[in-house]
N, C-alpha and C. Protein backbone atom coordinates (compact mmCIF):
# COMPACT_ATOMS: atom_id res chain seq x y z
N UNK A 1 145.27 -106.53 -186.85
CA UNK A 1 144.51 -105.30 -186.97
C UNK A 1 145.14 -104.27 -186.02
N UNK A 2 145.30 -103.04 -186.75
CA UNK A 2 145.81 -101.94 -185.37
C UNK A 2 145.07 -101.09 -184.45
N UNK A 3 145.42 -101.07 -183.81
CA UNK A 3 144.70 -100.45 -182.57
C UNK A 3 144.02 -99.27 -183.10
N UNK A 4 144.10 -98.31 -184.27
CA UNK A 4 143.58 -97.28 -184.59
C UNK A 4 141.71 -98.13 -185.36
N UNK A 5 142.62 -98.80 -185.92
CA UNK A 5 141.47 -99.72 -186.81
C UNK A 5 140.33 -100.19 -186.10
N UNK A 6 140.87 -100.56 -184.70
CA UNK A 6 139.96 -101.48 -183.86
C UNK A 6 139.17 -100.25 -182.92
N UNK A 7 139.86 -98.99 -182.88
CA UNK A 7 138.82 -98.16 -182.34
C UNK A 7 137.79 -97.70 -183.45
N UNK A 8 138.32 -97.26 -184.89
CA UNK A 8 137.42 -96.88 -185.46
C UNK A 8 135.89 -98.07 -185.29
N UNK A 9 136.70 -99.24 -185.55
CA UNK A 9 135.85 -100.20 -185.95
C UNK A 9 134.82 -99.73 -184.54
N UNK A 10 134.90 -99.84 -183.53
CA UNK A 10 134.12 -99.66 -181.95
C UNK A 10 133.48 -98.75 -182.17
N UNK A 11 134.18 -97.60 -182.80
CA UNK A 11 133.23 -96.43 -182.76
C UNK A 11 132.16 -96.22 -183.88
N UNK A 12 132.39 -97.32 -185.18
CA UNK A 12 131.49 -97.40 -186.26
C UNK A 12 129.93 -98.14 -185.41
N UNK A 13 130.83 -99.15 -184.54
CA UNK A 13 129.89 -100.38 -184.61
C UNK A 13 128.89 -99.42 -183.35
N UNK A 14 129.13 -98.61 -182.08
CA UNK A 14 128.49 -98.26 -181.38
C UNK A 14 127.41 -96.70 -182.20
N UNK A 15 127.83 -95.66 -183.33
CA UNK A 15 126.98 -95.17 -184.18
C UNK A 15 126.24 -96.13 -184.70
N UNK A 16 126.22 -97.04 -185.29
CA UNK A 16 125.34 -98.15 -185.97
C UNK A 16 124.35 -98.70 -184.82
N UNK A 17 124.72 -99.09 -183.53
CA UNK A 17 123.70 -99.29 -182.52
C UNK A 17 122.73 -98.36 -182.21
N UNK A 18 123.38 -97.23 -181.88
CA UNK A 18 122.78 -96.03 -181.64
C UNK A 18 121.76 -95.51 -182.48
N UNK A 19 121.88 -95.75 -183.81
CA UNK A 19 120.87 -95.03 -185.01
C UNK A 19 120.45 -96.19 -184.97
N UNK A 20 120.35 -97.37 -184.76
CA UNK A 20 119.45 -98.15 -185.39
C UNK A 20 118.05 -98.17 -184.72
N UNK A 21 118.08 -98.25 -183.84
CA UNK A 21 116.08 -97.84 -183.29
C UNK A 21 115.84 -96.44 -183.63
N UNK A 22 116.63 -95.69 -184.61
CA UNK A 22 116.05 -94.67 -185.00
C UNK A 22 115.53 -93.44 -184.07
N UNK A 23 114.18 -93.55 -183.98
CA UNK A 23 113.89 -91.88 -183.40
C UNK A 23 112.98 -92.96 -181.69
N UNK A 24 112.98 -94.15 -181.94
CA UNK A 24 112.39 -94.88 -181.14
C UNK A 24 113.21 -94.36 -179.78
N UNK A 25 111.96 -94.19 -178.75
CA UNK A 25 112.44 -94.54 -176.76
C UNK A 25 112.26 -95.20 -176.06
N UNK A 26 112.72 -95.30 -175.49
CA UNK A 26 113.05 -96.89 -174.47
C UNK A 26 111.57 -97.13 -173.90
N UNK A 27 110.79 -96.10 -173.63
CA UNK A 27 109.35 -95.88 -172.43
C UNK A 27 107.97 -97.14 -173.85
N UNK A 28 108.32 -97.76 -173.46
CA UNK A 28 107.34 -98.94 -174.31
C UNK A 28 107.46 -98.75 -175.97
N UNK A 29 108.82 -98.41 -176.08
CA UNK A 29 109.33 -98.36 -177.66
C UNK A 29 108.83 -97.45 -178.66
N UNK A 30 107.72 -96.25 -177.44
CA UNK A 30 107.36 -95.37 -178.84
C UNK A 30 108.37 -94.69 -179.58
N UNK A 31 107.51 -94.00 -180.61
CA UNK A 31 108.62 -93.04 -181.14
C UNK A 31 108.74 -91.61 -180.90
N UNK A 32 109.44 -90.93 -180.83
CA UNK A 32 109.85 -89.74 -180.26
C UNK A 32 108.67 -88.73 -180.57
N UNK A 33 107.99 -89.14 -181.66
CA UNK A 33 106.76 -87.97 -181.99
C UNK A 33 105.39 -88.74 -181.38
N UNK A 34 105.19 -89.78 -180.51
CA UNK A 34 104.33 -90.62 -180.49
C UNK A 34 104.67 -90.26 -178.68
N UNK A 35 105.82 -89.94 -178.29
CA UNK A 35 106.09 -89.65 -177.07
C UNK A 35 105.81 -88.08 -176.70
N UNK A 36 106.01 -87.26 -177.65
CA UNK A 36 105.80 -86.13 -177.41
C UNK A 36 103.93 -85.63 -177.79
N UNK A 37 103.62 -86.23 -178.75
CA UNK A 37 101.89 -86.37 -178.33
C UNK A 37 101.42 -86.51 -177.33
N UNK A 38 102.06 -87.77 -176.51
CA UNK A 38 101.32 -88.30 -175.21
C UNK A 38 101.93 -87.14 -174.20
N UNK A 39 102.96 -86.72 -174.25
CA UNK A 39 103.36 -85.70 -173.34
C UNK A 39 101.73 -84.73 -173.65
N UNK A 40 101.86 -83.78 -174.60
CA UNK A 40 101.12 -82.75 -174.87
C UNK A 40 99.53 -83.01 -174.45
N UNK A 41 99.12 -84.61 -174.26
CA UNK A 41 98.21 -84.47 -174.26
C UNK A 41 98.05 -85.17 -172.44
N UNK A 42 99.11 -84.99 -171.89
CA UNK A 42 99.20 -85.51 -170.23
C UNK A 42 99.21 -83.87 -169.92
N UNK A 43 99.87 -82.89 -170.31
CA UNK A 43 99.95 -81.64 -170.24
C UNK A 43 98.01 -80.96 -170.12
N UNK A 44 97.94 -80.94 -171.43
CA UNK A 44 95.99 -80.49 -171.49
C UNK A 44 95.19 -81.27 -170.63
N UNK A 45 95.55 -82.17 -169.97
CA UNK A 45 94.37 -82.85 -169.03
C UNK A 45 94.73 -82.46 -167.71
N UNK A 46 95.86 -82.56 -167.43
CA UNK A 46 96.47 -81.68 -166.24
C UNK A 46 95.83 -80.33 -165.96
N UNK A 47 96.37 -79.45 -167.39
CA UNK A 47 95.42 -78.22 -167.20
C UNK A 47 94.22 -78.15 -167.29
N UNK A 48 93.65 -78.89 -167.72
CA UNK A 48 91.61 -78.84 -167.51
C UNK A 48 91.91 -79.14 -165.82
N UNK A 49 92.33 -80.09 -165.09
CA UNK A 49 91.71 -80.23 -163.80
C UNK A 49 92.35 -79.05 -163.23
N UNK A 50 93.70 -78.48 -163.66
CA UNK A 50 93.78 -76.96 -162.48
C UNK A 50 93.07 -76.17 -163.05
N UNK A 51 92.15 -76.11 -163.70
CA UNK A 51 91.23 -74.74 -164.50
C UNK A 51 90.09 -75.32 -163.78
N UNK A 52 89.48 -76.46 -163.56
CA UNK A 52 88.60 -76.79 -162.64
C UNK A 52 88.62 -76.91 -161.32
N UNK A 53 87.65 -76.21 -160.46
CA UNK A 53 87.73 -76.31 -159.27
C UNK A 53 86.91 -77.44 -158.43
N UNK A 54 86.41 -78.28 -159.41
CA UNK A 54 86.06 -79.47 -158.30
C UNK A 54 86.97 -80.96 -158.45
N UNK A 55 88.19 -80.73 -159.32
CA UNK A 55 89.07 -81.83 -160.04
C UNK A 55 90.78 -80.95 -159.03
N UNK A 56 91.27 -81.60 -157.91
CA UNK A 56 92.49 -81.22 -157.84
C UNK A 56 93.50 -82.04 -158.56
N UNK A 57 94.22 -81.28 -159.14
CA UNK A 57 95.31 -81.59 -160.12
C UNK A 57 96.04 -82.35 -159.31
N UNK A 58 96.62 -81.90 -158.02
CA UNK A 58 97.87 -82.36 -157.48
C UNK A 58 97.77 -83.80 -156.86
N UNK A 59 96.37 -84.00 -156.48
CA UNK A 59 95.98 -85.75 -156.42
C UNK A 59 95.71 -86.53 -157.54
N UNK A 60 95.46 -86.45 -158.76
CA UNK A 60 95.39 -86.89 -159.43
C UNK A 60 96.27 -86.94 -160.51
N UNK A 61 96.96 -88.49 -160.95
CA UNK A 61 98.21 -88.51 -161.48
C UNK A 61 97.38 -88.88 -162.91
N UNK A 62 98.14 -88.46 -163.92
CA UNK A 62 97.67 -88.62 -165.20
C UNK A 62 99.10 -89.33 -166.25
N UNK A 63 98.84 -90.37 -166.66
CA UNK A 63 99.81 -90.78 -167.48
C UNK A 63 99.46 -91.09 -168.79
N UNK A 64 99.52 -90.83 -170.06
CA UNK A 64 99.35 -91.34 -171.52
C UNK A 64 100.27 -92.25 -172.28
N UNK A 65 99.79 -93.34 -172.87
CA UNK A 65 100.43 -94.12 -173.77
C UNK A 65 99.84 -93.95 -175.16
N UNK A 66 100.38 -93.56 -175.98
CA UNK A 66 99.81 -93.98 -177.12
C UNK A 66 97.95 -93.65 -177.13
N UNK A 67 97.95 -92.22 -176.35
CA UNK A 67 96.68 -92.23 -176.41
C UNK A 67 95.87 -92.59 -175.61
N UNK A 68 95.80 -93.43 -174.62
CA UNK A 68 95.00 -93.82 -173.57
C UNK A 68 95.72 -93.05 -172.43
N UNK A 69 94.44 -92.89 -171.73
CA UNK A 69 95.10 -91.52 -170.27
C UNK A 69 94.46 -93.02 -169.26
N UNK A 70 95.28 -93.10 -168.44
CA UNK A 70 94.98 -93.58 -167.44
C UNK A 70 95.31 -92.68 -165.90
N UNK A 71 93.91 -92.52 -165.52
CA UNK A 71 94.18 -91.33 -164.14
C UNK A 71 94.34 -92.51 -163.08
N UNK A 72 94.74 -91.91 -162.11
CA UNK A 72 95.42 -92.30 -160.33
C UNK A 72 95.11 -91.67 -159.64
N UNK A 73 95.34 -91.98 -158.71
CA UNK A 73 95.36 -90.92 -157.58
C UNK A 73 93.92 -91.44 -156.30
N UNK A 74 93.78 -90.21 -155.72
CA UNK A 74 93.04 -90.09 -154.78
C UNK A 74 91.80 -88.88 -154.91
N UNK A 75 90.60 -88.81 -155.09
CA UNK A 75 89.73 -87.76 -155.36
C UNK A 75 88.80 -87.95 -154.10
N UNK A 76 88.72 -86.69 -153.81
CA UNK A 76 87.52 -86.82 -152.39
C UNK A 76 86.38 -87.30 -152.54
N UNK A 77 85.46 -87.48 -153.80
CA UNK A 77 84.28 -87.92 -154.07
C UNK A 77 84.26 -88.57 -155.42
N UNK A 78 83.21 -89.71 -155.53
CA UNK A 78 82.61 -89.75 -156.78
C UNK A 78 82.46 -88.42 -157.64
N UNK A 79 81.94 -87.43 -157.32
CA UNK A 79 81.87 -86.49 -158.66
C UNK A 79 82.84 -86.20 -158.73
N UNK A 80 84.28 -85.96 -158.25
CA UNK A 80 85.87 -85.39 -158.46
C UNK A 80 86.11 -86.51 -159.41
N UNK A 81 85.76 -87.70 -158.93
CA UNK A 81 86.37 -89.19 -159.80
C UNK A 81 86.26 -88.76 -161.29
N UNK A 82 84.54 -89.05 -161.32
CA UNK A 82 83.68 -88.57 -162.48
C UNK A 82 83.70 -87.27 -163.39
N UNK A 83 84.16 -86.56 -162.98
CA UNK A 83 84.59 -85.32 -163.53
C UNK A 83 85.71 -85.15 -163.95
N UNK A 84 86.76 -85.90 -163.58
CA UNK A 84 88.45 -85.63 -163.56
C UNK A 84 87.92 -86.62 -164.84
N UNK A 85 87.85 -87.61 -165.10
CA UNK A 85 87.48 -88.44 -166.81
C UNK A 85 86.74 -87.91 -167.72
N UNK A 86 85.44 -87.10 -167.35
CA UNK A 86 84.76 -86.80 -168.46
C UNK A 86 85.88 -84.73 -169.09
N UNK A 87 86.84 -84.88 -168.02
CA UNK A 87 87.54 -83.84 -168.24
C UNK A 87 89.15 -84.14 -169.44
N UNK A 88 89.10 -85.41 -168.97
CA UNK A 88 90.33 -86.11 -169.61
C UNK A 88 89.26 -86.26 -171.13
N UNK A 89 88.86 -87.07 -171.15
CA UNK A 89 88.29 -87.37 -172.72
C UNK A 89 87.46 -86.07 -173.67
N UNK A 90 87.53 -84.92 -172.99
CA UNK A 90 87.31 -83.99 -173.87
C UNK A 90 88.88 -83.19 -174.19
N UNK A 91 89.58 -83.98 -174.21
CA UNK A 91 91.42 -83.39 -174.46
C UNK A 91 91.32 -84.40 -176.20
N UNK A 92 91.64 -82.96 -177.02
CA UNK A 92 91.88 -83.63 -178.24
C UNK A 92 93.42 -84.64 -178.21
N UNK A 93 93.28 -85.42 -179.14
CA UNK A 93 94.26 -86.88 -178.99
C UNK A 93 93.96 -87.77 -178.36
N UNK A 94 92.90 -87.83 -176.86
CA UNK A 94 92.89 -89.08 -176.27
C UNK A 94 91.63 -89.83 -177.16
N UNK A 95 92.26 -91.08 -176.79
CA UNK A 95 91.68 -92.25 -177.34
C UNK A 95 90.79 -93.14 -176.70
N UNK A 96 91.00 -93.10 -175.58
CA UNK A 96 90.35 -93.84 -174.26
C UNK A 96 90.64 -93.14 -173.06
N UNK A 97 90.05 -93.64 -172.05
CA UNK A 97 90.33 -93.08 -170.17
C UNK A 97 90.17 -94.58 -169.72
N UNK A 98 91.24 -94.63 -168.84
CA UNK A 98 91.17 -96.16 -167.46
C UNK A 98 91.32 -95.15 -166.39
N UNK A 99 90.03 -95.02 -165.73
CA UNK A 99 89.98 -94.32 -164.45
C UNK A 99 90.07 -95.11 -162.95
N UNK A 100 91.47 -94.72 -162.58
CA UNK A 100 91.80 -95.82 -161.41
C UNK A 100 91.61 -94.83 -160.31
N UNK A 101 91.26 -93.53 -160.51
CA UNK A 101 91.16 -92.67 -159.21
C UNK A 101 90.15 -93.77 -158.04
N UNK A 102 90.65 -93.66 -156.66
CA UNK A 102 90.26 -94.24 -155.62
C UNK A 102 89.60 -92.93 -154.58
N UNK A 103 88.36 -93.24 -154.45
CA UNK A 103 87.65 -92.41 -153.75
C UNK A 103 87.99 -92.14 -152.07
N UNK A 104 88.57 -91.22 -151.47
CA UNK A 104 88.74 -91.53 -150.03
C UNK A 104 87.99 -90.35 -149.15
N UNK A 105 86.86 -90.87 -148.74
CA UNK A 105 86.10 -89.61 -148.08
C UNK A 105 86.66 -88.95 -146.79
């Protein structure tokens, strides 16, 4: 086989790897429109807590999979906790809330 042959062949076989998971991403195998939902909807919950003034945005980490928001972070009180979730589940697209915010007075 000649060396021209054996690159094409490399460069067939690495396009063929490449397209084959399709529009799929590496971040728990969604797909690129299933990733950009969860973006849009980590975006709108973000902005409800900086539009609210008893929810600080910048302690509280917000991540989406496929629809479930799971918050983090640190909130000064039970009602910041409680409020930063009932703020997340009024964001159209979510599906669920796992509220791991940790209260630190």
């Amino acid at each position: 086989m000649s060396p021209l042959r054996i690159t094409m062949a490399a460069v067939v076989s690495a396009v063929a790897l490449t397209a084959l998971p399709g529009c799929s991403v590496l971040r728990h195998q969604e797909t690129a429109s299933q990733y950009a939902d969860d973006a849009t909807i980590t975006a709108k919950v973000k902005s409800k807590f900086a539009e609210d003034k008893t929810v600080s945005a910048m302690a509280i980490k917000v991540q989406t999979f496929e629809g479930l928001v799971t918050l983090s972070g640190a909130a000064k009180s039970m009602e910041e906790k409680s409020k930063a979730e009932s703020l997340a589940r009024t964001v159209a697209g979510v599906k669920s809330v796992k509220n791991a915010i940790i209260v630190r007075a």
